[in-house]
C-alpha atoms as a PDB file:
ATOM      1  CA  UNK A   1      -3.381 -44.031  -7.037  1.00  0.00           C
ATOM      2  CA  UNK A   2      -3.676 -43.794  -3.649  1.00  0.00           C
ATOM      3  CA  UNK A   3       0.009 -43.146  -3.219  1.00  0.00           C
ATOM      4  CA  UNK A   4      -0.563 -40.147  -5.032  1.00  0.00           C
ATOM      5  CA  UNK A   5      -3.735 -38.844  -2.958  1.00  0.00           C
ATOM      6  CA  UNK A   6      -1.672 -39.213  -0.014  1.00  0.00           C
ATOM      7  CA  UNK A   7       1.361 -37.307  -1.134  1.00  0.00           C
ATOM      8  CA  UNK A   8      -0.518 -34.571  -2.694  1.00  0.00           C
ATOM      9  CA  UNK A   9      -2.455 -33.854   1.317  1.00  0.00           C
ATOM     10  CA  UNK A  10       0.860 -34.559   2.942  1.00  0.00           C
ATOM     11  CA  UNK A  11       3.068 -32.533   0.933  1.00  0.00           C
ATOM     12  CA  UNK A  12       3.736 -29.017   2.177  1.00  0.00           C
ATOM     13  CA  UNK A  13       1.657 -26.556   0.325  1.00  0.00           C
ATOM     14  CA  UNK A  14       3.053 -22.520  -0.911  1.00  0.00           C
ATOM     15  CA  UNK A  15       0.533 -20.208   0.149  1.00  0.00           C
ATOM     16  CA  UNK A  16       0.329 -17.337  -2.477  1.00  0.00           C
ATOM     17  CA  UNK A  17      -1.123 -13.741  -1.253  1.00  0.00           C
ATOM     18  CA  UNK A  18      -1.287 -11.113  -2.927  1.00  0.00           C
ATOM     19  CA  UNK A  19      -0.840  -7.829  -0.769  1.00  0.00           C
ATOM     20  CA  UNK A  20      -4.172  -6.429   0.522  1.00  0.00           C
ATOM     21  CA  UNK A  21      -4.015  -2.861   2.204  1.00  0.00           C
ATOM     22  CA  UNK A  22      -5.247  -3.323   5.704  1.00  0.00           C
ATOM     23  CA  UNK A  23      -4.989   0.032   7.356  1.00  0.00           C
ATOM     24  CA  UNK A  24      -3.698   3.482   6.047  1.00  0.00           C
ATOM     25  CA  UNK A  25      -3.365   7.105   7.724  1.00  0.00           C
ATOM     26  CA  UNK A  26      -4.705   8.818   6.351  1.00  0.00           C
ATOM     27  CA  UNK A  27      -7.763   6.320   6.518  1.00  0.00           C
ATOM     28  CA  UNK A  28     -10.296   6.149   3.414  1.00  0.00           C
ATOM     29  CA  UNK A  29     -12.519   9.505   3.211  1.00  0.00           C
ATOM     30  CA  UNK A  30     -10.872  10.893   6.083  1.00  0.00           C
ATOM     31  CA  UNK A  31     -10.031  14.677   6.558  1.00  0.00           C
ATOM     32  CA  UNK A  32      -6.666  15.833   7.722  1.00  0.00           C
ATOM     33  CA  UNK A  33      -5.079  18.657   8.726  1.00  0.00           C
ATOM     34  CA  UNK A  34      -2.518  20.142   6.359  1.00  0.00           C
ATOM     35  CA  UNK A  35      -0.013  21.338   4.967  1.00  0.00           C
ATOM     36  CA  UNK A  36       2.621  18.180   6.113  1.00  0.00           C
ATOM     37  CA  UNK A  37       1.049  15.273   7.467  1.00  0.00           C
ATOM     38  CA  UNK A  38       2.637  11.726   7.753  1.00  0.00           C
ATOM     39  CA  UNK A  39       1.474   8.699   4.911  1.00  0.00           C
ATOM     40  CA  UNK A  40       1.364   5.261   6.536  1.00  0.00           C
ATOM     41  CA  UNK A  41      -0.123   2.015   4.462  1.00  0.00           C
ATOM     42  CA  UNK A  42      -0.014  -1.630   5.930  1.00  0.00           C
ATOM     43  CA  UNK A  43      -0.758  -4.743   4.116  1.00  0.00           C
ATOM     44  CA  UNK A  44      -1.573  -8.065   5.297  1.00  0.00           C
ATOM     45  CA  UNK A  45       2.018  -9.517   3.657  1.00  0.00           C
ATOM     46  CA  UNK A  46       5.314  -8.589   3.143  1.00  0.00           C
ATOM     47  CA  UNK A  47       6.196  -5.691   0.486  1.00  0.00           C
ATOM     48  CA  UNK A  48       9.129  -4.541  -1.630  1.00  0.00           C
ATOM     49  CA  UNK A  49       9.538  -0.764  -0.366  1.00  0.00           C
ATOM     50  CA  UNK A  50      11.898  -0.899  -3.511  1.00  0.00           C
ATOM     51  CA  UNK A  51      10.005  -1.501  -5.992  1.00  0.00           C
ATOM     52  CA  UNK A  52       6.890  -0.249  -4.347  1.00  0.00           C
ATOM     53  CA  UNK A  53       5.418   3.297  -5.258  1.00  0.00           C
ATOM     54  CA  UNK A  54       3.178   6.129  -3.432  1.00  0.00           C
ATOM     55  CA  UNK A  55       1.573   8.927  -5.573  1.00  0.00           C
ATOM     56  CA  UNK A  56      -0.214  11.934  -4.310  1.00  0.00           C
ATOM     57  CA  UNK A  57      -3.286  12.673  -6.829  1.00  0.00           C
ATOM     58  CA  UNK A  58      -5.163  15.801  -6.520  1.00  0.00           C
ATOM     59  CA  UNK A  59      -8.708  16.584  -7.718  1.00  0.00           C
ATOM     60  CA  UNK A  60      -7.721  18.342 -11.023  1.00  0.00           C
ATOM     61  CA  UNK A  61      -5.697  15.437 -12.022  1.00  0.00           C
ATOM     62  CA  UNK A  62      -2.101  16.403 -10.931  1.00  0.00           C
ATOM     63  CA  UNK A  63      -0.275  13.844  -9.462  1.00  0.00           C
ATOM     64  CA  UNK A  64       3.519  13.971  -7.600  1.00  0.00           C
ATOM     65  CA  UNK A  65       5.375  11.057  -6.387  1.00  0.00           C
ATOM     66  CA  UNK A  66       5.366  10.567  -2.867  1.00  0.00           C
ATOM     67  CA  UNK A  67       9.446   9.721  -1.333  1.00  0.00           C
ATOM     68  CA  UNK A  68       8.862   6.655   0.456  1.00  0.00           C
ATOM     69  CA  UNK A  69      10.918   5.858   3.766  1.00  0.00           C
ATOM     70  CA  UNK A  70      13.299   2.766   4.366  1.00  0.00           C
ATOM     71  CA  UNK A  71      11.070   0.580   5.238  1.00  0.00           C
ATOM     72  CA  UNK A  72      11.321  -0.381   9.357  1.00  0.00           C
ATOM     73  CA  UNK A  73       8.345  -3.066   9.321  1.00  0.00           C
ATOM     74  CA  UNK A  74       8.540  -5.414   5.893  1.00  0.00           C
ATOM     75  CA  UNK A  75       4.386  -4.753   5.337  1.00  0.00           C
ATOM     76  CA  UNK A  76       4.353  -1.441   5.912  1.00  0.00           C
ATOM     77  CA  UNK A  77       5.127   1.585   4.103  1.00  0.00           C
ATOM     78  CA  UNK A  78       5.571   5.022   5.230  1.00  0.00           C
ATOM     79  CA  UNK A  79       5.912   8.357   3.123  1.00  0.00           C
ATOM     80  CA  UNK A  80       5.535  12.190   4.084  1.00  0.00           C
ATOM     81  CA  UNK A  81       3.055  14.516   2.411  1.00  0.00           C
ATOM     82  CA  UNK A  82       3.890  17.984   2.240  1.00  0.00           C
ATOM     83  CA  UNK A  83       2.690  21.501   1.109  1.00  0.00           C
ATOM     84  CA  UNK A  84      -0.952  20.783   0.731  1.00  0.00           C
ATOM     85  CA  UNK A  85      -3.604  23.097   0.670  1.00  0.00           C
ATOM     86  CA  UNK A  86      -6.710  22.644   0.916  1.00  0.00           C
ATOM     87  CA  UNK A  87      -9.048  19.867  -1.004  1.00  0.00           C
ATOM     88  CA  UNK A  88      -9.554  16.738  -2.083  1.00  0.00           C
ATOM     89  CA  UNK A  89      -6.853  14.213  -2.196  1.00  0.00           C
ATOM     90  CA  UNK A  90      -6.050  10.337  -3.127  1.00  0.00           C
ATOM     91  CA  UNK A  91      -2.425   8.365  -1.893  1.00  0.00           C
ATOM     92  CA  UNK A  92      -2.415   5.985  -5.500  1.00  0.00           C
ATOM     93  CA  UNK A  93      -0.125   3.026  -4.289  1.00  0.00           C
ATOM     94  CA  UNK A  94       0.897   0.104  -6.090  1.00  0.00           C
ATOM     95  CA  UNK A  95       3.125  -2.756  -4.606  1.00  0.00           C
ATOM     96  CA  UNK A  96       5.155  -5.775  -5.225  1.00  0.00           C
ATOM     97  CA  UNK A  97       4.044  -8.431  -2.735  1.00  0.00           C
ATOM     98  CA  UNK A  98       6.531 -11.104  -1.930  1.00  0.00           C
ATOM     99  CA  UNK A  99       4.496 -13.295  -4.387  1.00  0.00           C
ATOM    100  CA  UNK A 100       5.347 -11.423  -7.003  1.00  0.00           C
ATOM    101  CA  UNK A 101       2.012  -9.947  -8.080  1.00  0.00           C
ATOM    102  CA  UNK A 102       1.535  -6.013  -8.322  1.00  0.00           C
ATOM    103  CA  UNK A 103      -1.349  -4.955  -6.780  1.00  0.00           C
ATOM    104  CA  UNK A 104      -2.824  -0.982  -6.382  1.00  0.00           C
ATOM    105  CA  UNK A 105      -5.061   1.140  -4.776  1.00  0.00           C
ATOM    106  CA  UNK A 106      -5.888   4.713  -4.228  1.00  0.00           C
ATOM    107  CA  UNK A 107      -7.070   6.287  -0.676  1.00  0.00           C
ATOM    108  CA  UNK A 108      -9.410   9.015  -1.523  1.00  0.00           C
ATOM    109  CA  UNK A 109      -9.304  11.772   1.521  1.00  0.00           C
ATOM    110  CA  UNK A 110      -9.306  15.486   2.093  1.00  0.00           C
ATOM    111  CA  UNK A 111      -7.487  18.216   3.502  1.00  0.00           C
ATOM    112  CA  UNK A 112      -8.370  21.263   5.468  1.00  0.00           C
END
């Protein structure tokens, strides 16, 4: 038995994360200045820009897909927003951490 206690704190442990937005531009509740503005989100691990998507939302309930950029830092992902008038705004994300779990957000903000 204690063979086993000692194997189980010696043995190297897997640490499992899933991806937790850290910092965006444009921030939560910010305002911006329109029409084209750049879309930045980093997380606190590693994400699949792949398999990864960025939605623009608007007030009325329209929503357009947001063409995300090869990725140049693995937790961060990077998108432009174009063409917006303005109003009130969300960036709906949803990733694939390297842990394999999905999470998603939304970043309400608004544009002048």
């Amino acid at each position: 038995m204690t063979a086993l206690a000692v194997a189980l704190v010696v043995a190297p442990r897997v640490v499992f994360a899933h991806a937790v937005l850290v910092q965006s531009s444009p921030a939560e509740g910010a305002t911006v200045t329109g029409p084209d503005f750049p879309v930045t989100l980093k997380f606190n691990s590693r994400v699949d820009g792949s398999r990864s998507t960025l939605l623009l939302a608007t007030a009325d309930g329209q929503s357009k897909p947001l063409s995300i950029s090869p990725q140049s830092v693995p937790d961060t992902l990077t998108a432009n927003a174009s063409g917006l008038v303005a109003g009130k705004y969300a960036i709906r994300w949803q990733v694939l951490a390297v842990d394999g779990h999905i999470t998603r957000g939304q970043i309400p903000f608004i544009v002048k």
